[in-house]
Protein backbone atom coordinates (compact mmCIF):
# COMPACT_ATOMS: atom_id res chain seq x y z
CA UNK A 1 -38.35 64.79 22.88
CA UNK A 2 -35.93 63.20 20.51
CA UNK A 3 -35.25 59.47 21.21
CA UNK A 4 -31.56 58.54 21.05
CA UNK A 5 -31.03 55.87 18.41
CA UNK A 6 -28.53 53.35 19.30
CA UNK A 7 -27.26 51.78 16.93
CA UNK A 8 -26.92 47.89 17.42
CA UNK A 9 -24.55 46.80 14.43
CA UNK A 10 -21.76 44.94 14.58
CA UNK A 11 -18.28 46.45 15.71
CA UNK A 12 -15.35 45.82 13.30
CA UNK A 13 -12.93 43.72 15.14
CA UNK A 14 -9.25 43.82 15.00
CA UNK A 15 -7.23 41.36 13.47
CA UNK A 16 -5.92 39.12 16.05
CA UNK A 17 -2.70 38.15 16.19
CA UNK A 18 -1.38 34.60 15.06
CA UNK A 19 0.62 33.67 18.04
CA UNK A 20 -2.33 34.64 20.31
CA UNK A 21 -4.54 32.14 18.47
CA UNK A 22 -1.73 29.37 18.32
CA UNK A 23 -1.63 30.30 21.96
CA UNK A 24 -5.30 29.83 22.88
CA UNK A 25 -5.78 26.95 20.94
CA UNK A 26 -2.57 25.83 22.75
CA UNK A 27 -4.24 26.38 25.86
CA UNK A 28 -7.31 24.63 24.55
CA UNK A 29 -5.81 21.37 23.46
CA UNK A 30 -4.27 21.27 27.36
CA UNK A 31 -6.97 22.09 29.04
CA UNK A 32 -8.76 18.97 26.76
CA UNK A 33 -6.28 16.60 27.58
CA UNK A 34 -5.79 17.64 31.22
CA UNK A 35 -9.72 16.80 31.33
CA UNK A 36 -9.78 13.28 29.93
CA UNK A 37 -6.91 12.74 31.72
CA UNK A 38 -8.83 13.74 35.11
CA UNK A 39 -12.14 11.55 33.63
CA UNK A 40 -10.06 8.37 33.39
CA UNK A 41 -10.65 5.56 35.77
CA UNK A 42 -8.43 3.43 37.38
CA UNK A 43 -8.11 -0.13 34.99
CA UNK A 44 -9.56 -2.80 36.78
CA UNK A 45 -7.14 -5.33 37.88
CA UNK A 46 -9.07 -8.01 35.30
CA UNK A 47 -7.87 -5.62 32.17
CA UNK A 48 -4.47 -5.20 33.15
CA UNK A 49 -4.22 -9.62 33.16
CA UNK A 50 -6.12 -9.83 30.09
CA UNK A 51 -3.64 -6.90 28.57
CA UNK A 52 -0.43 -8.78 29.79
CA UNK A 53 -2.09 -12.47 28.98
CA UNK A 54 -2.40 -10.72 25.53
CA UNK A 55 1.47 -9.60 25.73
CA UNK A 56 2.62 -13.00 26.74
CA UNK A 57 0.82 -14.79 23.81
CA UNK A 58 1.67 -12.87 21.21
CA UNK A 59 5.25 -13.51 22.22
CA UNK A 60 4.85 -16.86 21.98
CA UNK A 61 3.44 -16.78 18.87
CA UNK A 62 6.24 -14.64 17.42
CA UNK A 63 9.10 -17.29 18.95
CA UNK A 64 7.09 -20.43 17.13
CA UNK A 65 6.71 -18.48 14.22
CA UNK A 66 10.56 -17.85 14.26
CA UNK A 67 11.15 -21.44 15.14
CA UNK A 68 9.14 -22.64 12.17
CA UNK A 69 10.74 -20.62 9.53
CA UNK A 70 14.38 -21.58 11.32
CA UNK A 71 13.02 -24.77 10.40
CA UNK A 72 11.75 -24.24 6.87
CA UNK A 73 15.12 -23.31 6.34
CA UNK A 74 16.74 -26.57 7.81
CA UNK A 75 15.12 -29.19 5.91
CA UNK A 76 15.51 -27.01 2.56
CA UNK A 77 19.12 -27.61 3.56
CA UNK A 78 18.93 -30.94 4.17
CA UNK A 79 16.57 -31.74 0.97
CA UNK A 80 19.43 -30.12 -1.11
CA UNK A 81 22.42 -31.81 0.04
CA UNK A 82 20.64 -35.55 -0.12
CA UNK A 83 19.37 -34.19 -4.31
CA UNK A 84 23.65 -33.48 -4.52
CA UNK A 85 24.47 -36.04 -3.20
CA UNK A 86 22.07 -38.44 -5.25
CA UNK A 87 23.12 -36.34 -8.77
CA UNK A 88 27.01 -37.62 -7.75
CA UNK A 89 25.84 -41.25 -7.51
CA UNK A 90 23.71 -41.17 -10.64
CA UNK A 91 27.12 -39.95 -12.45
CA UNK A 92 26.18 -36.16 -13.32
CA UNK A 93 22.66 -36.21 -13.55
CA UNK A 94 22.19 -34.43 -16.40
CA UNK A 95 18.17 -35.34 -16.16
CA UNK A 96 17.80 -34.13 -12.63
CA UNK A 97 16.26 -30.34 -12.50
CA UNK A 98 18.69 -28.06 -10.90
CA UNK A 99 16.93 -26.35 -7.87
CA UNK A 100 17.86 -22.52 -7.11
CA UNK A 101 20.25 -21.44 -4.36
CA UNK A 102 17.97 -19.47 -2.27
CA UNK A 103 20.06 -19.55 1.03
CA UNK A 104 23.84 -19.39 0.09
């Protein structure tokens, strides 16, 4: 009796198509996000103060940071007009160093 050889090699597959991989990968990416989406827990009410504590500071830091340069600017202003008006009492004052007009 003859045994029947099977053979066990591989079996050439086709090509697959592009849009069926974009497609299944598609799928994949969902179903991955749908997951950790379904795995996330409900922020404990401690977080969410913390998170807008967080919010409200760094607002406040942005307004005095505003404020200061606003400020910055003023007494530049004010430091230049009192140097003017000091060179037009010391008639000219050709020794006085001319400071540059940063905020004309």
């Amino acid at each position: 009796m003859t045994l029947v050889r099977r053979s066990y090699d591989y079996s050439k597959m086709e090509k697959e198509d592009p849009e069926e991989v974009n497609h299944r990968r598609a799928q994949f990416l969902i179903y991955k996000v749908m997951e950790k989406a379904d795995s996330r827990r409900k922020p404990s009410f401690l977080r969410v103060r913390i998170c807008r504590l967080r919010v409200k500071i760094g607002r406040r830091l942005k307004r005095l940071r505003k404020s200061i340069a606003a400020a910055k600017v003023g007494v530049y202003r004010q430091v230049l007009s009192q140097l003017k008006a000091w060179k037009r009492l010391l008639g000219g004052g050709e020794t006085l160093v001319t400071l540059p007009h940063l905020f004309t």
